[in-house]
PDB file of N, CA and C in Angstrom:
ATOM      1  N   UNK A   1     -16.228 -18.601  13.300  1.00  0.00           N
ATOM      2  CA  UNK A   1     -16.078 -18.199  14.699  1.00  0.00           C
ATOM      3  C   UNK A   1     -14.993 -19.031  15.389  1.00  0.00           C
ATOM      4  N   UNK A   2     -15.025 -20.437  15.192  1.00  0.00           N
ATOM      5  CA  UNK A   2     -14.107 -21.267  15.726  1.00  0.00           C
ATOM      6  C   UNK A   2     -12.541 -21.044  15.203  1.00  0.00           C
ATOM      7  N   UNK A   3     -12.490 -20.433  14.121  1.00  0.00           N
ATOM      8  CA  UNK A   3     -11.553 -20.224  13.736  1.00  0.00           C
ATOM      9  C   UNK A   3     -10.395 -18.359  14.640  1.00  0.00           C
ATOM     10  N   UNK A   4     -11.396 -17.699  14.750  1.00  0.00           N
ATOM     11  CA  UNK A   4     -11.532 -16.345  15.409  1.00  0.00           C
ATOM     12  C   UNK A   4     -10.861 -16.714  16.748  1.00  0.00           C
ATOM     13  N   UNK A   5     -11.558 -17.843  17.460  1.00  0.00           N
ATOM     14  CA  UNK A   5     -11.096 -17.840  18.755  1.00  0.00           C
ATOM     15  C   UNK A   5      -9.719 -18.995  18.842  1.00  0.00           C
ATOM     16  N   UNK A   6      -9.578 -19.924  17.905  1.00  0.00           N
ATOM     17  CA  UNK A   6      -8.169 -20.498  17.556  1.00  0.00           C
ATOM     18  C   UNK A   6      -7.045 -19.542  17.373  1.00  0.00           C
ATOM     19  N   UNK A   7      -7.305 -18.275  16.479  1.00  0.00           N
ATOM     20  CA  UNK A   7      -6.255 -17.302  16.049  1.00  0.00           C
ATOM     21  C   UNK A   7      -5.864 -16.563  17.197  1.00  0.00           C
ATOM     22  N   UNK A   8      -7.083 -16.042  18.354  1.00  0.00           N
ATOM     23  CA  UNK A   8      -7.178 -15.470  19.858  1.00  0.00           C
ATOM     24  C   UNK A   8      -6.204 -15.981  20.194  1.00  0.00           C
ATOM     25  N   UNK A   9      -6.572 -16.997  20.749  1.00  0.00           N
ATOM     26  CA  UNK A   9      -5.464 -18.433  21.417  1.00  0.00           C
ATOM     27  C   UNK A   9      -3.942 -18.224  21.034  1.00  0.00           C
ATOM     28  N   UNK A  10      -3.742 -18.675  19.778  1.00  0.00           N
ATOM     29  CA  UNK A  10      -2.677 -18.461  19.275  1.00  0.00           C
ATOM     30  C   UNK A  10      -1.837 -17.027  19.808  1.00  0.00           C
ATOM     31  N   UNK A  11      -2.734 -16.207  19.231  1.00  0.00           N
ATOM     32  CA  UNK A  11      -2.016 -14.832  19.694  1.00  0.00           C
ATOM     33  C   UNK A  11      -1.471 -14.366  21.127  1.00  0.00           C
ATOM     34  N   UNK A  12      -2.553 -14.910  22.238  1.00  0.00           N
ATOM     35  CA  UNK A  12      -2.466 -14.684  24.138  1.00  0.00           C
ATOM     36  C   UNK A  12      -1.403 -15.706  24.033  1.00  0.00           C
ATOM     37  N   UNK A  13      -0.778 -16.684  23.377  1.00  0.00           N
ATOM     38  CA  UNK A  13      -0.072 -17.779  24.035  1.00  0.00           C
ATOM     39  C   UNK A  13       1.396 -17.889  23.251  1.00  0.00           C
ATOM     40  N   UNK A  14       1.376 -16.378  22.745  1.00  0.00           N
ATOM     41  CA  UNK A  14       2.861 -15.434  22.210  1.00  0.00           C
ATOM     42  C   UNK A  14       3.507 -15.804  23.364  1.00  0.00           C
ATOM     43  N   UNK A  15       4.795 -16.246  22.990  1.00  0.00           N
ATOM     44  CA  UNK A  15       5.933 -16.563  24.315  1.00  0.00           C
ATOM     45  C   UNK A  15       6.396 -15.289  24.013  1.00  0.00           C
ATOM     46  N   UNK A  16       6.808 -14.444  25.241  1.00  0.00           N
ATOM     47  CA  UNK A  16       7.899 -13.127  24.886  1.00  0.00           C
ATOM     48  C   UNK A  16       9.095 -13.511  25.222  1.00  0.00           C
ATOM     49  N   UNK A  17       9.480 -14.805  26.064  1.00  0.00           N
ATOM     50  CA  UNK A  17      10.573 -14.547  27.259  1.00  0.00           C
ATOM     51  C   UNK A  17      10.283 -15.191  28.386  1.00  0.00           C
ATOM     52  N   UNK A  18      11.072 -15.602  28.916  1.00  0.00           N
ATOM     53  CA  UNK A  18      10.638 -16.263  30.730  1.00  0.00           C
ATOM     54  C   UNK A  18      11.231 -15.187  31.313  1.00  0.00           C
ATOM     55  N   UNK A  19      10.730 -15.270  32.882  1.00  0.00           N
ATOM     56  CA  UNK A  19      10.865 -14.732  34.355  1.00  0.00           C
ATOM     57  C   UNK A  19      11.271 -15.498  35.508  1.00  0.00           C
ATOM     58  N   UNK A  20      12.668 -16.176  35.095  1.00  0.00           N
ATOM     59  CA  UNK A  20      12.901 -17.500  36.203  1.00  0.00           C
ATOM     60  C   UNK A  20      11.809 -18.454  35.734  1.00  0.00           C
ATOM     61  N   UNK A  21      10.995 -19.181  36.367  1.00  0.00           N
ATOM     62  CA  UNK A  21      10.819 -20.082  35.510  1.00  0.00           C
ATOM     63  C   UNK A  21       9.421 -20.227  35.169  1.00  0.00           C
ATOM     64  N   UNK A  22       8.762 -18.434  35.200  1.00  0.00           N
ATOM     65  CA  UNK A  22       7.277 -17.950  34.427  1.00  0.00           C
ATOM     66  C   UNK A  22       7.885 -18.397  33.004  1.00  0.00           C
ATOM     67  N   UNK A  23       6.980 -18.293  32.396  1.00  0.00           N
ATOM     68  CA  UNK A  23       6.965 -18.181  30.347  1.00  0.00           C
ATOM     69  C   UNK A  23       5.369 -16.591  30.339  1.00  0.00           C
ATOM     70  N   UNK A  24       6.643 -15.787  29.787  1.00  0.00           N
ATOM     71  CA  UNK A  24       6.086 -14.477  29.946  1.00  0.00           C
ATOM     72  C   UNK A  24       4.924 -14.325  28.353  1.00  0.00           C
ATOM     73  N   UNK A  25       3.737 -14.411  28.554  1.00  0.00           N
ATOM     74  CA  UNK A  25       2.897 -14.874  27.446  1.00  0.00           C
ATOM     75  C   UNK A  25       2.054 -13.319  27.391  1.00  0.00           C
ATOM     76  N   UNK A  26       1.783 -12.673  26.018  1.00  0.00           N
ATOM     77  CA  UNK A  26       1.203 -11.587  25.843  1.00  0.00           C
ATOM     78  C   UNK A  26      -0.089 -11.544  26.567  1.00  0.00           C
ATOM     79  N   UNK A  27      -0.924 -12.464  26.428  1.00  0.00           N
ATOM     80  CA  UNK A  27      -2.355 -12.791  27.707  1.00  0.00           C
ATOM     81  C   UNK A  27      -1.696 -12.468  28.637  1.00  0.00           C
ATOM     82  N   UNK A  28      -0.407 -12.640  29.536  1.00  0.00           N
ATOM     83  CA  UNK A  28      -0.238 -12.475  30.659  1.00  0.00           C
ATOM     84  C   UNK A  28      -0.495 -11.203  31.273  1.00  0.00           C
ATOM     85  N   UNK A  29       0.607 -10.154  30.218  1.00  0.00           N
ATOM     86  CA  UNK A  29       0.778  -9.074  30.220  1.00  0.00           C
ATOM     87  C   UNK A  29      -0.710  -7.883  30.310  1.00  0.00           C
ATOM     88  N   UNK A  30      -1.223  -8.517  29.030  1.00  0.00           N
ATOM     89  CA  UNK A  30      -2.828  -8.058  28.858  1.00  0.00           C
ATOM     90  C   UNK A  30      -3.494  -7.785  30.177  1.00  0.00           C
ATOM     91  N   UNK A  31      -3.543  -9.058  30.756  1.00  0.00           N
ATOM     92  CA  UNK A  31      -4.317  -9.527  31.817  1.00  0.00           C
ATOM     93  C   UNK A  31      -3.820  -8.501  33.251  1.00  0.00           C
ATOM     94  N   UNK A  32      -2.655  -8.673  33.361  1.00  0.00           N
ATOM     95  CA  UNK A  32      -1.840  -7.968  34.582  1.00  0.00           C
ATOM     96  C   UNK A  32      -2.082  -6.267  34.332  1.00  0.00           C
ATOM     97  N   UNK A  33      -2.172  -5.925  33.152  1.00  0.00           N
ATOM     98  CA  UNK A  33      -1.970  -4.391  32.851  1.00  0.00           C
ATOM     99  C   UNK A  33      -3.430  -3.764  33.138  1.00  0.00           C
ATOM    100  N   UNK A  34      -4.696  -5.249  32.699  1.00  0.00           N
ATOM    101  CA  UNK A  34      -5.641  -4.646  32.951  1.00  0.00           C
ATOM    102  C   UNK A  34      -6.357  -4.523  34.543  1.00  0.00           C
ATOM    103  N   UNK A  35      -5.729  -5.646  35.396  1.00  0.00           N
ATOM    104  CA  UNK A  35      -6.165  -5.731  36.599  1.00  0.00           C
ATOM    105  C   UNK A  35      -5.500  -4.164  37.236  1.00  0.00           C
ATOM    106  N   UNK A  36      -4.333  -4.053  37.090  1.00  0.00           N
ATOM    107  CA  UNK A  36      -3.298  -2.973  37.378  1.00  0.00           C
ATOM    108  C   UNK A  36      -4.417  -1.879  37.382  1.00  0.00           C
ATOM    109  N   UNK A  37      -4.747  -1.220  35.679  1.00  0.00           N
ATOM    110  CA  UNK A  37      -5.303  -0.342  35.801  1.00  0.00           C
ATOM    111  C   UNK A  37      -6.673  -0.229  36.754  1.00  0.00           C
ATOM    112  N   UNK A  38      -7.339  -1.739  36.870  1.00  0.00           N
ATOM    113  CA  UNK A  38      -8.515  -0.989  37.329  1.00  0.00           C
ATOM    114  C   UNK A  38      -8.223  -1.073  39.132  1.00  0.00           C
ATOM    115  N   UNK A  39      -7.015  -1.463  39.237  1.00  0.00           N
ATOM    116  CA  UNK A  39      -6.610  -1.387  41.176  1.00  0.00           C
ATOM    117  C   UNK A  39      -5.823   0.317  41.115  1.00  0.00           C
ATOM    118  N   UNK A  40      -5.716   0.914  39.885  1.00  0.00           N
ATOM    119  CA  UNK A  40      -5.137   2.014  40.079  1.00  0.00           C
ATOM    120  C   UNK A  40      -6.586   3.130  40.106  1.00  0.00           C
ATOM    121  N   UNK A  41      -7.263   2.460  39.080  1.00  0.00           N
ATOM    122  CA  UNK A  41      -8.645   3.204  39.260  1.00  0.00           C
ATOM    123  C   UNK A  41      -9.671   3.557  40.295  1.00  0.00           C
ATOM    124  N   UNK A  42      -9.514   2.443  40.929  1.00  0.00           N
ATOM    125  CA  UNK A  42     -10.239   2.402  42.472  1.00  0.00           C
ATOM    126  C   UNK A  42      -9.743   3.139  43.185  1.00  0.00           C
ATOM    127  N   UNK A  43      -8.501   2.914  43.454  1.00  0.00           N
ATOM    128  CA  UNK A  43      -7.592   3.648  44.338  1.00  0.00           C
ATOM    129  C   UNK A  43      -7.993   5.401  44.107  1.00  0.00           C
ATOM    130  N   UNK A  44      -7.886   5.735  42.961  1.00  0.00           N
ATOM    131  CA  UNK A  44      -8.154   7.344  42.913  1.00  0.00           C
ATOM    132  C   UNK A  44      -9.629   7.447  43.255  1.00  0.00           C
ATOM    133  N   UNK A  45     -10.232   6.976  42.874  1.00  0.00           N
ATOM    134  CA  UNK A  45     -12.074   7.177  42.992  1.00  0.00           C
ATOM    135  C   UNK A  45     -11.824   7.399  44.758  1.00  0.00           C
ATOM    136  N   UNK A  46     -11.517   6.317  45.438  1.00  0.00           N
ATOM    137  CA  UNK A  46     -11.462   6.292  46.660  1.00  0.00           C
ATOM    138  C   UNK A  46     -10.762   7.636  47.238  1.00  0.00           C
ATOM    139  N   UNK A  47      -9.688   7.597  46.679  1.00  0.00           N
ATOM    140  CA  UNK A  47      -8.827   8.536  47.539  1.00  0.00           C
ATOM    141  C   UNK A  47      -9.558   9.933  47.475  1.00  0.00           C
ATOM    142  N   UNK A  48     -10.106  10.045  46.141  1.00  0.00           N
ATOM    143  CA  UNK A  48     -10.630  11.641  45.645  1.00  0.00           C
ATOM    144  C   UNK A  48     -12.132  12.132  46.692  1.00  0.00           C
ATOM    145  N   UNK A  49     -12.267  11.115  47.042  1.00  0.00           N
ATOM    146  CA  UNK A  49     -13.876  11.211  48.255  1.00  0.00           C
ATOM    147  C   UNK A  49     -13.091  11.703  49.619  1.00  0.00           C
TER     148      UNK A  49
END
């Protein structure tokens, strides 16, 4: 298991690139795409009432 969440780690803390002086890390992306979707999700639920 400890090993599972070392390889995790490893993987979210993929450098792609900086953004001025972010370090653009695949977790980042993950993270942002998933908040995104669920502020896009709300938004329709809401709007559709």
């Amino acid at each position: 298991m400890a090993d599972l969440v070392t390889w995790m780690t490893d993987l979210f803390a993929v450098s792609l690139g900086t953004v001025g002086t972010t370090t653009v890390t695949l977790g980042l992306i993950l993270s942002f795409s998933l908040v995104a979707g669920l502020v896009i999700n709300i938004y329709r639920r809401v709007k559709s009432r």
